[in-house]
Protein backbone atom coordinates (compact mmCIF):
# COMPACT_ATOMS: atom_id res chain seq x y z
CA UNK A 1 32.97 -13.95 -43.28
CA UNK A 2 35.33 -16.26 -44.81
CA UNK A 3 38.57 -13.90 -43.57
CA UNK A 4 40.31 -16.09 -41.09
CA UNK A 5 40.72 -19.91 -41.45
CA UNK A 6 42.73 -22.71 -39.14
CA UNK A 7 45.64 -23.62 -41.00
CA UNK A 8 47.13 -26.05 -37.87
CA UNK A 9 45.08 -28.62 -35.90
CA UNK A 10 44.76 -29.40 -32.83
CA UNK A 11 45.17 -25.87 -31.20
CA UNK A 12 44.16 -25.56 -27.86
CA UNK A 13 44.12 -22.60 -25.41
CA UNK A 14 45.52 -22.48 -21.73
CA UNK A 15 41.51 -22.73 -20.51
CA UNK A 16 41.68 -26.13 -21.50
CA UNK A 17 44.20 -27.15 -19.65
CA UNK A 18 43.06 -25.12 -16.43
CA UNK A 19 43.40 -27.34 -12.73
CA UNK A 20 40.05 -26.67 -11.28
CA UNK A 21 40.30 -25.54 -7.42
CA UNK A 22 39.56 -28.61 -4.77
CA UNK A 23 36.57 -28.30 -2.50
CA UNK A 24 36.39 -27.66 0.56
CA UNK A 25 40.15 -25.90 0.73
CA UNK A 26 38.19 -22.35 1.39
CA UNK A 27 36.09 -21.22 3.47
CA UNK A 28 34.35 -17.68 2.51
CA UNK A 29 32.76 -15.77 5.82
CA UNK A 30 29.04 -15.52 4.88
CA UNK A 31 29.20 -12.33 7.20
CA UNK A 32 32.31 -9.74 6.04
CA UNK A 33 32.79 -12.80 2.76
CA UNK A 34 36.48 -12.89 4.12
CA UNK A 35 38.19 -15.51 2.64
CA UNK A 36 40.27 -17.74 4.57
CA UNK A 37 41.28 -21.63 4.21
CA UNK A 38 39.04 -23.96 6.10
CA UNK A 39 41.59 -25.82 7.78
CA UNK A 40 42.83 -22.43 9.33
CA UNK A 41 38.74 -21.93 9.80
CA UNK A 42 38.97 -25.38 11.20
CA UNK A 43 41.73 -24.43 14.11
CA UNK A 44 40.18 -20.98 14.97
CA UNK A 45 36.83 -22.88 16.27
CA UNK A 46 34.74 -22.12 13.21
CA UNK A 47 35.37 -18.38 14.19
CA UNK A 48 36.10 -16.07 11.72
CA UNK A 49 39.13 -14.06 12.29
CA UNK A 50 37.79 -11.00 10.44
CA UNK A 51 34.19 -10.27 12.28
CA UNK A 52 34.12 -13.00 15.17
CA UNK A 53 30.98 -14.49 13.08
CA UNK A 54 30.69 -18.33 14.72
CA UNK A 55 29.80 -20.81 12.34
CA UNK A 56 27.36 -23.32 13.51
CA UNK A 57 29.27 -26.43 14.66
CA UNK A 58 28.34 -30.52 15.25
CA UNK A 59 27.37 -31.58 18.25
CA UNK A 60 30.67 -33.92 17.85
CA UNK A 61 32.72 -30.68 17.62
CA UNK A 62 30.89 -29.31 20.76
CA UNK A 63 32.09 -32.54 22.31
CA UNK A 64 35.82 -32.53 21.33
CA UNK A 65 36.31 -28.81 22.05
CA UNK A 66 34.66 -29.00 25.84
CA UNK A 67 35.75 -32.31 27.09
CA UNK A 68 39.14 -32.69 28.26
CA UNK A 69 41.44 -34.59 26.09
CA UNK A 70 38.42 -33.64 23.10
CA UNK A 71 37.13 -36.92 24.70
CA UNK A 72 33.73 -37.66 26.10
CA UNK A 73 31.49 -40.79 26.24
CA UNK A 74 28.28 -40.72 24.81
CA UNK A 75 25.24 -42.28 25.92
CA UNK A 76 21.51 -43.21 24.95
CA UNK A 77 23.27 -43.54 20.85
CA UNK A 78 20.60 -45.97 19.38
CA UNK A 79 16.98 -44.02 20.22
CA UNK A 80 15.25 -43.04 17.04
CA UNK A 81 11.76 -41.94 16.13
CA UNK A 82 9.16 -44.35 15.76
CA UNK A 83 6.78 -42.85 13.91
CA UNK A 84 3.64 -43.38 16.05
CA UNK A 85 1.28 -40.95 13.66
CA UNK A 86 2.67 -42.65 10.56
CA UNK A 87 3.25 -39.00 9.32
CA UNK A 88 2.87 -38.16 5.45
CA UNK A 89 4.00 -34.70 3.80
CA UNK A 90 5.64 -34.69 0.65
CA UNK A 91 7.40 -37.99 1.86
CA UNK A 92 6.92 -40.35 4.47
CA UNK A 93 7.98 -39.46 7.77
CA UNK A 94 10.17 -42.84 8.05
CA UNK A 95 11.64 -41.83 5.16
CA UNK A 96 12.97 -38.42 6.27
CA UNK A 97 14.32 -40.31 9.10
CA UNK A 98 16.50 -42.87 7.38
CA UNK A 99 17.73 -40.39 4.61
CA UNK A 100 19.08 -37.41 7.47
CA UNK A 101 20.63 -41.09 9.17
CA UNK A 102 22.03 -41.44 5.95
CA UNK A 103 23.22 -38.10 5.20
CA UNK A 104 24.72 -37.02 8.47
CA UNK A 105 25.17 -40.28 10.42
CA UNK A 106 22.96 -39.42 13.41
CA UNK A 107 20.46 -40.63 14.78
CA UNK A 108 18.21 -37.30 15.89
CA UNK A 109 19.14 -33.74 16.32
CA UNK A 110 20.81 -34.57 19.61
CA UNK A 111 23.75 -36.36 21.40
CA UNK A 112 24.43 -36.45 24.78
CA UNK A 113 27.68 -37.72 26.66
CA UNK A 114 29.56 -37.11 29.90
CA UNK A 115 32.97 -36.55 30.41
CA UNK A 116 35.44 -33.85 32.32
CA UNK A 117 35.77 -30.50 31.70
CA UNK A 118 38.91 -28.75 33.66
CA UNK A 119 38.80 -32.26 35.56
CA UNK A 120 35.43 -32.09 36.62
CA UNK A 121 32.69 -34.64 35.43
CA UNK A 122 30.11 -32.85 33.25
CA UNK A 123 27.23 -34.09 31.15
CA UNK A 124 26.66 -32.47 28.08
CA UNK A 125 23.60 -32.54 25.64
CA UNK A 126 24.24 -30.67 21.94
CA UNK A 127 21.70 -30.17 19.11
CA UNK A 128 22.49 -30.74 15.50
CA UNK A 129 20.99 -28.23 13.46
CA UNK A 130 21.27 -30.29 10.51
CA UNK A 131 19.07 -33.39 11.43
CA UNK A 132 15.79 -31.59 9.70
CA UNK A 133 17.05 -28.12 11.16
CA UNK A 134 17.67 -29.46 14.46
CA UNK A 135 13.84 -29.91 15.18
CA UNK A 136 12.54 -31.05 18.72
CA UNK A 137 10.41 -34.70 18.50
CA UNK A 138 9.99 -36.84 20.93
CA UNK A 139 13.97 -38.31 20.72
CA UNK A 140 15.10 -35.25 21.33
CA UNK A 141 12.80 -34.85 24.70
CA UNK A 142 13.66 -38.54 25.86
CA UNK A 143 17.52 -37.88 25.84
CA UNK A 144 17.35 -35.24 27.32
CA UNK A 145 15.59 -36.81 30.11
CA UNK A 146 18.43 -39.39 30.10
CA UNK A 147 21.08 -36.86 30.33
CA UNK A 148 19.09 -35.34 33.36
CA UNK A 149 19.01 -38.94 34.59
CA UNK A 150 22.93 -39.23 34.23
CA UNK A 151 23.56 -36.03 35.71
CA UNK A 152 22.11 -37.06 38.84
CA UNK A 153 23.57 -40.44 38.84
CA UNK A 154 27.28 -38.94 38.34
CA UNK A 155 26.25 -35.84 40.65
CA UNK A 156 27.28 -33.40 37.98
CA UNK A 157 26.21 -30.35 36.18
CA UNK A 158 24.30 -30.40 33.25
CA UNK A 159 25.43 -28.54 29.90
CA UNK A 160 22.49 -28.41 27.31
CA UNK A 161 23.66 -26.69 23.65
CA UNK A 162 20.59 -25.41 21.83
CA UNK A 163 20.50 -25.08 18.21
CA UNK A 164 17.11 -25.35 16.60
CA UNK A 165 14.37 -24.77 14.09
CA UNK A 166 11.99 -25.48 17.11
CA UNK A 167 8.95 -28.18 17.52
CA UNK A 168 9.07 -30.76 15.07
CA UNK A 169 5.38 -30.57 12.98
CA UNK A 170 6.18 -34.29 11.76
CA UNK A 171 5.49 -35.60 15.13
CA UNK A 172 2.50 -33.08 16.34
CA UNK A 173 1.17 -33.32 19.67
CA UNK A 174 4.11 -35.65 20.51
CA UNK A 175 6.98 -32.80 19.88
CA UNK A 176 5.06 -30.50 21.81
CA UNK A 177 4.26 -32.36 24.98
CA UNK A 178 8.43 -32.75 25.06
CA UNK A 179 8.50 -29.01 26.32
CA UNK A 180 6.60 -29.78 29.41
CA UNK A 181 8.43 -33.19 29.76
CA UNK A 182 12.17 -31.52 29.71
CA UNK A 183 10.53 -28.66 31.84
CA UNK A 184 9.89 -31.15 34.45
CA UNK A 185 13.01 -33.18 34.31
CA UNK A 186 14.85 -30.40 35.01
CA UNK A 187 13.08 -29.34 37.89
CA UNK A 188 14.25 -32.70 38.96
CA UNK A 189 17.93 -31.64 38.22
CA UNK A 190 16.75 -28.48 40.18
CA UNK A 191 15.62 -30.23 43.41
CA UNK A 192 19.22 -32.33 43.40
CA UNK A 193 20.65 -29.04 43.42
CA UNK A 194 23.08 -29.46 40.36
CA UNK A 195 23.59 -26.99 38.00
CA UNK A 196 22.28 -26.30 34.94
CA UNK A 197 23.61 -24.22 32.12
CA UNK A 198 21.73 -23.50 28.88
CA UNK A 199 24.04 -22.30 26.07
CA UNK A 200 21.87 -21.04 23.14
CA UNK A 201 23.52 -20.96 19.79
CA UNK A 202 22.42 -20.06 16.15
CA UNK A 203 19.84 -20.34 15.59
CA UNK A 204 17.40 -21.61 18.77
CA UNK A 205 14.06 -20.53 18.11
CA UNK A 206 10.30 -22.22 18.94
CA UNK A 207 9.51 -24.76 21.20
CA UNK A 208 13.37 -25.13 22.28
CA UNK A 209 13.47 -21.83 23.15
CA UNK A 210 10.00 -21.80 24.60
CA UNK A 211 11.26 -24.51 26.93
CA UNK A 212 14.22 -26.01 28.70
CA UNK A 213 16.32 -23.45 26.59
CA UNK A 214 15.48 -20.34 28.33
CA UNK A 215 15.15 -22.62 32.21
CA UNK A 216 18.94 -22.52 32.83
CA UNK A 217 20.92 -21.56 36.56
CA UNK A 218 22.37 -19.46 34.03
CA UNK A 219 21.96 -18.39 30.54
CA UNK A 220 24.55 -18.40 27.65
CA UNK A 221 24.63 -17.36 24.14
CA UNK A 222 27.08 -17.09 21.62
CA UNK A 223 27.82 -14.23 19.92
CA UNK A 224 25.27 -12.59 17.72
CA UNK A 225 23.16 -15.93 17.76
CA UNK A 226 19.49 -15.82 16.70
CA UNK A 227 17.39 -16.67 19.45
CA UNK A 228 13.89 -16.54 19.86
CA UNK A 229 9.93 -18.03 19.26
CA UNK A 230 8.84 -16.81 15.69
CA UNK A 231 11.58 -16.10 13.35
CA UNK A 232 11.70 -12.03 12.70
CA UNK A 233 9.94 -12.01 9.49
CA UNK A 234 6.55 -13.56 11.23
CA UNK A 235 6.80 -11.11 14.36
CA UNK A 236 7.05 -7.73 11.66
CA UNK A 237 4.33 -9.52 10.32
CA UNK A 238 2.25 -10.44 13.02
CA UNK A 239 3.12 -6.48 15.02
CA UNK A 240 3.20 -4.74 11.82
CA UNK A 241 5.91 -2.47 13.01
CA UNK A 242 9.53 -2.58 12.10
CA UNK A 243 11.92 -4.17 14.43
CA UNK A 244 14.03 -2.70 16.10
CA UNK A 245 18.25 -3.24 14.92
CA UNK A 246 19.63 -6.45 16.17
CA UNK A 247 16.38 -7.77 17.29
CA UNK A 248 16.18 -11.44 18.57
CA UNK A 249 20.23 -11.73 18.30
CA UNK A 250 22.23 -12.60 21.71
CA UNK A 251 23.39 -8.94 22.27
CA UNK A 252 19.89 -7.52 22.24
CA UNK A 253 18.36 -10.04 24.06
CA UNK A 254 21.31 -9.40 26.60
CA UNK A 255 20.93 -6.20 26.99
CA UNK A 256 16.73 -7.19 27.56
CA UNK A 257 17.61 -8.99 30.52
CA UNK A 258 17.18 -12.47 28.49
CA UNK A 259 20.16 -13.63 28.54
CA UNK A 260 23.04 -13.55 31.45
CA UNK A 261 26.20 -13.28 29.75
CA UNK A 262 27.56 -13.71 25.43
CA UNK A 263 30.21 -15.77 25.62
CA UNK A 264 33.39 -16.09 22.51
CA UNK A 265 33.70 -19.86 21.61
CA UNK A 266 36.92 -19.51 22.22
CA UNK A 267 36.98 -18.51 26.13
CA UNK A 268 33.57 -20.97 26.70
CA UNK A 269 34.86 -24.25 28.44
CA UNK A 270 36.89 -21.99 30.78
CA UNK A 271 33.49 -19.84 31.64
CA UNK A 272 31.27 -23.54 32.05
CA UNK A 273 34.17 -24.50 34.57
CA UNK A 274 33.97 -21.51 36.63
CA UNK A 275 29.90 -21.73 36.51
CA UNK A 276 29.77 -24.83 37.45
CA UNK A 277 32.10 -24.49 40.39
CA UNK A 278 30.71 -21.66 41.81
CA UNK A 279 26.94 -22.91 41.05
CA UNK A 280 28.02 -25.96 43.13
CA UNK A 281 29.99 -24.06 45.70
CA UNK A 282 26.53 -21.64 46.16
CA UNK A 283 24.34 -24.89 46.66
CA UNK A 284 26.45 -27.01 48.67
CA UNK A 285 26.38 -24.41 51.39
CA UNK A 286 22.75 -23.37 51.41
């Protein structure tokens, strides 16, 4: 003690004057943690170019990357929840609502919109996982009615993109008597004879699943999406056996005979355009 003193003032060491690194200018694969900028992230689809993990994506980005000229129209914008139990957790249920409105500038976990894909009219309906983890009320059930409704007006196919925590518990009874409702709509779509294509994504589990998810013509995933009804942790549980490797991803549930074909993000609007044609070419000549 008492060995060294400061005989200058003011000394400062390079830390100090360290540039600290902006946000959002990486993006770090939560699969093989490659590290890659996210504007490069950004152009490859949200696909990494180390594993071919997908990162989830917007319904908006669903939107832009199907339709031609990234441009659709959207319909059936201004439905929200109305809270008919007057739900209370550890908020309000109204309150929930207007602070994921605020926080990710939708309305629900779901937008629908019609538009052309290869230069044929399509109507698409896309989850958002991150309006309360892309849970299905009663908003979610109605538009999806309406985009049945607009797929028979326009006499198009019907695109729905899955990506859900499954029934919303907020809205009870309500959120489950939505799987019956979309169940039936789309038996509507089914008597019209237009086609329907369900493209599940990560994750789609629950009621979404246990619905219109798994009632498609045909049956997409993306790759090694988890899709199922209970999560894997409550199934071990519930069995009491260990699961087998892969269990509830798209790959195993392919193989199972859930699932028609895994299809890249990348090669996906040209696979819905020659589904759809041959799905209408099949009807049209039965």
């Amino acid at each position: 003690m008492g060995w060294f003193t400061r005989k200058k003032e003011g000394i400062s060491t390079s830390t100090a004057e360290k540039k600290e690194t902006p946000e959002g200018l990486w993006y770090k694969c939560p699969k093989c943690k490659a590290v890659i900028t996210s504007e490069e992230h950004k152009t490859n689809l949200a696909i990494c170019k180390n594993c071919n993990h997908h990162e989830r994506l917007t319904a908006g980005d669903y939107f832009q990357m199907l339709f031609d000229n990234d441009k659709g129209t959207e319909f059936a914008r201004g439905i929200t929840s109305a809270d008919p139990l007057e739900f209370e957790d550890t908020k309000k249920y109204v309150d929930r609502i207007a602070k994921m409105e605020d926080k990710t500038g939708l309305k629900d976990a779901i937008r629908v919109a019609y538009g052309k894909i290869e230069n044929e009219v399509a109507v698409i309906a896309a989850m958002d996982f991150s309006f309360i983890g892309g849970s299905m009320g009663s908003v979610v059930g109605e538009k999806i009615s309406r985009a049945v409704d607009k797929a028979m007006d326009l006499n198009a196919p019907l695109l729905i993109i899955s990506k859900s925590g499954g029934a919303r518990m907020m809205e009870a009874g309500l959120s489950l008597m939505q799987m019956a409702k979309t169940s039936a709509k789309l038996n509507q779509l089914s008597a019209a004879q237009l086609p329907f294509v369900s493209l599940l994504t990560d994750p789609t589990t629950g009621g979404v699943t246990a619905s219109f998810a798994m009632l498609g013509d045909v049956n997409m995933a993306e790759p090694n999406a988890l899709i199922g009804f209970a999560g894997p942790r409550i199934v071990k549980e519930t069995t009491g056996r260990d699961l087998p490797e892969g269990f509830q991803r798209s790959e195993f549930l392919l193989e199972h005979g859930f699932l028609d074909m895994i299809v890249d993000r990348k090669d996906l609007k040209a696979k819905l355009a020659q589904v759809f044609s041959m799905l209408k070419v099949e009807k049209a000549t039965e």
